[in-house]
Protein backbone atom coordinates (compact mmCIF):
# COMPACT_ATOMS: atom_id res chain seq x y z
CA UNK A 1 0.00 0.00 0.00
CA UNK A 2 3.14 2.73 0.38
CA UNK A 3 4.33 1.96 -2.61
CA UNK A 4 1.19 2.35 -4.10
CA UNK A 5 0.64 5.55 -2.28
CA UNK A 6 3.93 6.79 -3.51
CA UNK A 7 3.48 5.96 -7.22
CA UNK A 8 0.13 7.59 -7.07
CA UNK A 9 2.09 10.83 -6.45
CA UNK A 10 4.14 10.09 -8.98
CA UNK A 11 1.89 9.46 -11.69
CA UNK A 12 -0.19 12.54 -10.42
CA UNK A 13 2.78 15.05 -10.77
CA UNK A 14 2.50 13.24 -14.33
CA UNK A 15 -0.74 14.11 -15.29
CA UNK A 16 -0.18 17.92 -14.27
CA UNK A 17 3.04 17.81 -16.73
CA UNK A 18 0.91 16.85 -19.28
CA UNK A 19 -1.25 19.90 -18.51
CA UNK A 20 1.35 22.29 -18.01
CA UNK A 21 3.16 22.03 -21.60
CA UNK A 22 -0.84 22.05 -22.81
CA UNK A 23 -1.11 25.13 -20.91
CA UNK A 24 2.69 26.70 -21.02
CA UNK A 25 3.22 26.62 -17.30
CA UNK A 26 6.12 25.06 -15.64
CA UNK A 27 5.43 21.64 -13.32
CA UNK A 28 8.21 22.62 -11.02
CA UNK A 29 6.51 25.52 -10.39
CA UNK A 30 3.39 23.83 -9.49
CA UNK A 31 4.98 21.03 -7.70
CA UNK A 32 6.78 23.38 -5.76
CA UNK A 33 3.77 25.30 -4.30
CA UNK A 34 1.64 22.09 -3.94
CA UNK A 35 4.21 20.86 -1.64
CA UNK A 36 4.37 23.81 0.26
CA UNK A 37 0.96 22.64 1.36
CA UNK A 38 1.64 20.50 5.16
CA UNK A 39 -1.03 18.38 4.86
CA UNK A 40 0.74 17.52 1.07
CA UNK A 41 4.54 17.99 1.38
CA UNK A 42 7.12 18.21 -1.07
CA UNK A 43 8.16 14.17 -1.03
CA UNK A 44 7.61 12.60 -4.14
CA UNK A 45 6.47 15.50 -6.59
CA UNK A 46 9.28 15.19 -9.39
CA UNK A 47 7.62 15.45 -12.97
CA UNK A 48 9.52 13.04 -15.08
CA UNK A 49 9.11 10.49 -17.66
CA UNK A 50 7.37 7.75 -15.03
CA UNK A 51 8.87 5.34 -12.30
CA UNK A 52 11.19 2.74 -13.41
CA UNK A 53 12.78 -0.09 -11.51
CA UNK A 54 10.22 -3.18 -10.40
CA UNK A 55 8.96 -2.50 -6.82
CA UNK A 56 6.15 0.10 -7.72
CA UNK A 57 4.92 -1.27 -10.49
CA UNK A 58 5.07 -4.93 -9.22
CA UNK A 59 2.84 -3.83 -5.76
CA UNK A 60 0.25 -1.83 -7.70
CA UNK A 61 -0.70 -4.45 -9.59
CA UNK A 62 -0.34 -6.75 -6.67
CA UNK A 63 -2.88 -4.29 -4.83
CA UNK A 64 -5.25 -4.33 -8.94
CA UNK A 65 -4.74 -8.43 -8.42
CA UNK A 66 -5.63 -8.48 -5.01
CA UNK A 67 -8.71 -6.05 -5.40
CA UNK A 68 -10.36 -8.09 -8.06
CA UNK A 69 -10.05 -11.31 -5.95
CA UNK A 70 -12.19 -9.45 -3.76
CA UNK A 71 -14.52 -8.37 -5.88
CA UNK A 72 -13.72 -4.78 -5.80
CA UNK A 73 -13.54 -3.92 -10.00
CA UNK A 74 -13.61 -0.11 -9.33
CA UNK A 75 -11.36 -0.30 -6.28
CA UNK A 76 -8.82 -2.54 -8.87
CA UNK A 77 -10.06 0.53 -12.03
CA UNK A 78 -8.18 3.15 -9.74
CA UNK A 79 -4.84 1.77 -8.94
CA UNK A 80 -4.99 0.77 -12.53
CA UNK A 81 -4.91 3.80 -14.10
CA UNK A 82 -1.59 4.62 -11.66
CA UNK A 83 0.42 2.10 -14.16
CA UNK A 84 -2.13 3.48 -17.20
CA UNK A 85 -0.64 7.22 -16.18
CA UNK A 86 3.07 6.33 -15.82
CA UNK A 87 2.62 3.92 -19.53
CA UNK A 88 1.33 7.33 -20.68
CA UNK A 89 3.58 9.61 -19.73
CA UNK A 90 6.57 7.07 -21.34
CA UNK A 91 5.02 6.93 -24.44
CA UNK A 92 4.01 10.28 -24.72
CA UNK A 93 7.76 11.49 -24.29
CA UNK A 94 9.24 8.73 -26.61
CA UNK A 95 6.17 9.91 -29.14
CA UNK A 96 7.78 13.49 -29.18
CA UNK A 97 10.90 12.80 -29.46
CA UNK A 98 10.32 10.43 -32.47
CA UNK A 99 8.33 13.52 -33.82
CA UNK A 100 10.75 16.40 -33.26
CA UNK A 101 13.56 13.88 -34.77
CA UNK A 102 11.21 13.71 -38.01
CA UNK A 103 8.85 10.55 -37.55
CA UNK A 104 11.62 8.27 -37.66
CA UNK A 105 14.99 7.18 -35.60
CA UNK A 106 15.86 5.00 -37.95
CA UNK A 107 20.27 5.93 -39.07
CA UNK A 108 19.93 8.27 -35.92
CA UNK A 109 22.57 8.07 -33.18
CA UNK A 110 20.99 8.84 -30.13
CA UNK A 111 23.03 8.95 -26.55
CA UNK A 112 21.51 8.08 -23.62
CA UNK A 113 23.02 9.66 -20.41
CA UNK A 114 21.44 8.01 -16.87
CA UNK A 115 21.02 4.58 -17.78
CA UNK A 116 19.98 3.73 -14.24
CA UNK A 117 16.13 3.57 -13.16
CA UNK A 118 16.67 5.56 -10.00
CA UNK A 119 19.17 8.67 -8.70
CA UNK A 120 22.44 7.78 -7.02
CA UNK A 121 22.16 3.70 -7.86
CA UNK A 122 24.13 1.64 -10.53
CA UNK A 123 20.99 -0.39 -10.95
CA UNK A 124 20.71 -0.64 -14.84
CA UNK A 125 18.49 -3.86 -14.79
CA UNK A 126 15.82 -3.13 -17.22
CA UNK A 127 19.22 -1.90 -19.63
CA UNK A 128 19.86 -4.82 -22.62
CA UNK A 129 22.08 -3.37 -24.74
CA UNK A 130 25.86 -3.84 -24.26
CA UNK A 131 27.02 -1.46 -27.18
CA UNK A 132 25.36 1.70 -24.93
CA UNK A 133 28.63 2.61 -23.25
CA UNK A 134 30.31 2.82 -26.46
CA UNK A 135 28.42 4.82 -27.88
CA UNK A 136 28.14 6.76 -24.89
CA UNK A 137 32.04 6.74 -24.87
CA UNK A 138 32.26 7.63 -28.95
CA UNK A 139 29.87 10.60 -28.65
CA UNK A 140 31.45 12.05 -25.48
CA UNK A 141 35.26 11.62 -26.77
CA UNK A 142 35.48 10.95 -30.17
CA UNK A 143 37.24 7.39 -30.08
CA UNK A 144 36.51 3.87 -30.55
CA UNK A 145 38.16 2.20 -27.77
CA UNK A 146 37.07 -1.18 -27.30
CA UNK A 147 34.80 -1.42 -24.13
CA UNK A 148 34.05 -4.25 -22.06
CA UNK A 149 31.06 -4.92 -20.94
CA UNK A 150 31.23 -4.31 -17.53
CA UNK A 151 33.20 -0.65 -18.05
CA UNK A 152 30.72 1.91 -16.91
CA UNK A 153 31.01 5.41 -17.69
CA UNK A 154 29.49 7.98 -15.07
CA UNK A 155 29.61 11.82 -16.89
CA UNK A 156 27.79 14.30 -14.52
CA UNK A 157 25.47 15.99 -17.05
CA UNK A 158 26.79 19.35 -15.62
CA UNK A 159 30.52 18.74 -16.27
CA UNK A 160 29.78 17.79 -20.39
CA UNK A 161 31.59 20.25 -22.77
CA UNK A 162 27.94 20.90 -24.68
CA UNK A 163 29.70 23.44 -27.23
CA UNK A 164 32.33 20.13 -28.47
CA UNK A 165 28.75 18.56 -28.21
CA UNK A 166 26.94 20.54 -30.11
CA UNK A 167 29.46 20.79 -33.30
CA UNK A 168 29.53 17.30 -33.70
CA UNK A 169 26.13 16.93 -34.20
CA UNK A 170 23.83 17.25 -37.15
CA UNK A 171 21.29 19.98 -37.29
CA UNK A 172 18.72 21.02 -35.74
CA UNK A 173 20.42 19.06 -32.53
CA UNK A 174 18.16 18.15 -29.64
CA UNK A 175 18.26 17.35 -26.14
CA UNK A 176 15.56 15.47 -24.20
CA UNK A 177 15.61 15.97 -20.88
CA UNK A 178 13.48 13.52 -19.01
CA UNK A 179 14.05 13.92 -15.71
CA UNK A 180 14.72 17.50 -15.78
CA UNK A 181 18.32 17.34 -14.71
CA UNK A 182 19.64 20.51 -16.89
CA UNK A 183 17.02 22.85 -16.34
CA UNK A 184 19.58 25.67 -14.56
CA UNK A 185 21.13 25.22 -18.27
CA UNK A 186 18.24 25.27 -20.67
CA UNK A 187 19.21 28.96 -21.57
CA UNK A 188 22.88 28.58 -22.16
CA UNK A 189 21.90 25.68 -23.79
CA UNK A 190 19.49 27.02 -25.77
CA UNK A 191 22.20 29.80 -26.78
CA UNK A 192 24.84 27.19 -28.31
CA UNK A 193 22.26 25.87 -30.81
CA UNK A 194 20.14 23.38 -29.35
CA UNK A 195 16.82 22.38 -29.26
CA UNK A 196 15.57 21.67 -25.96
CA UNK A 197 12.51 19.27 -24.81
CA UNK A 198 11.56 18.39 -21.37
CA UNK A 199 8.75 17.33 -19.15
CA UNK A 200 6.28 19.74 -18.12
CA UNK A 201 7.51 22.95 -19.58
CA UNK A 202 7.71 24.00 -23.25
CA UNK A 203 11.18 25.13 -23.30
CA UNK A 204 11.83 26.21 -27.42
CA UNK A 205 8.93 27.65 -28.42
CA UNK A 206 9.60 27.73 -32.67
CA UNK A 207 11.64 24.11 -34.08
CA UNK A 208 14.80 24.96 -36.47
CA UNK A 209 13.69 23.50 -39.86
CA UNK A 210 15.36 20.29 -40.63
CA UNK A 211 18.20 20.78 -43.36
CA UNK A 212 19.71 17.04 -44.78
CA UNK A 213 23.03 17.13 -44.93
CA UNK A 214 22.92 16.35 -48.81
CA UNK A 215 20.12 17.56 -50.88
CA UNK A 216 20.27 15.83 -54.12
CA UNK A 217 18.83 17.27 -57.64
CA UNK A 218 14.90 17.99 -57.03
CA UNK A 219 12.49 16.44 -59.28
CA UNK A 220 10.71 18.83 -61.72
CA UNK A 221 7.22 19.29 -60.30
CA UNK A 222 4.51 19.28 -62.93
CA UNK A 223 2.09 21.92 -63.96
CA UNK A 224 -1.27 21.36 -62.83
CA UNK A 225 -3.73 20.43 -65.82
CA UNK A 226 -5.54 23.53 -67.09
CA UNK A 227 -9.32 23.73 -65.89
CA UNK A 228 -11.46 23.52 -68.20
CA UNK A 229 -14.15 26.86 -69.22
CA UNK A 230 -17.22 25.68 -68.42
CA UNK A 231 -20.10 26.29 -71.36
């Protein structure tokens, strides 16, 4: 039931991050004076893109299971829609960034910086992928040194050289920012060149047209057929 309790909150912050980039108001904002409120408090209030890890998820639906063996269907239909939130607000964010990066990620080189489900752990359990950290390692440093499997790479996001970044990416370059980790640098971000997105606050309010790198000969459009005078 605390877990449940605590993923409620979770998913709740969710649904008002939804509303705030709807609305152009900033969920830290709102988070902030909701948990001003004593009977509230501040615990648990962090807009991002959902919980990860196992325990929340696998005790809400524990408390759904247990609620329909009871015969409770609209007891279960709440605590549902606490995984049905946090499923949302996952797909909603991988939805826009497949949009902004032009309906497709296919040939895109994406790096992915926190690779744990939770702050301050090395749990990467839900991670299946053992070429991340070389790519992580490429796009940081510009090498291919072979990695082992095990090698882990921690970068603070603050200490990244964004400008070296930035130059060695194709245009318009983004940055997704899930958890809301660089928001003291959206603006000097935002000066170098790229385009920010993040949860619960529209951060670059006009996209930078995509450009392809090559533009091959254009086809010769053809002239619409004449209409014919009616008479």
């Amino acid at each position: 039931a605390a877990n449940a309790f605590l993923a409620q909150r979770i998913s709740s912050i969710n649904s008002i991050s939804a509303l705030c980039e709807a609305t152009g108001a900033d969920v830290e904002e709102v988070a902030k004076a909701i948990g001003m409120d004593q009977r509230i408090g501040s615990k648990f209030l962090k807009a991002s893109i959902g919980f990860g890890g196992s325990c929340f998820q696998k005790d809400v639906l524990n408390l759904v299971y247990l609620c329909e063996a009871l015969n409770l269907p609209e007891v279960a239909s709440y605590w549902q829609q606490v995984i049905d939130m946090n499923e949302y607000q996952r797909r909603r964010f991988a939805c826009r960034i497949i949009d902004c990066l032009f309906n497709t990620v296919t040939g895109k080189k994406i790096a992915l910086l926190g690779f744990s489900f939770k702050k301050d752990t090395g749990d990467t359990r839900s991670g299946h992928d053992r070429l991340f950290t070389r790519l992580i390692h490429c796009f940081l440093f510009g090498n291919h040194m072979s990695l082992r499997f095990h090698d882990v790479i921690l970068v603070p996001p603050q200490e990244l050289d964004y400008e070296k970044i930035y130059k060695k990416m194709l245009k318009p370059a983004f940055i997704f920012d899930g958890r809301r980790v660089l928001d003291h640098l959206h603006a000097e971000l935002q000066s170098i060149g790229f385009q920010i997105e993040t949860i619960g606050k529209k951060v670059t309010s006009a996209r930078i047209p995509y450009t392809p790198a090559i533009v091959g000969p254009r086809a010769a459009t053809a002239e619409p057929p004449a209409k014919k005078a009616k008479s």
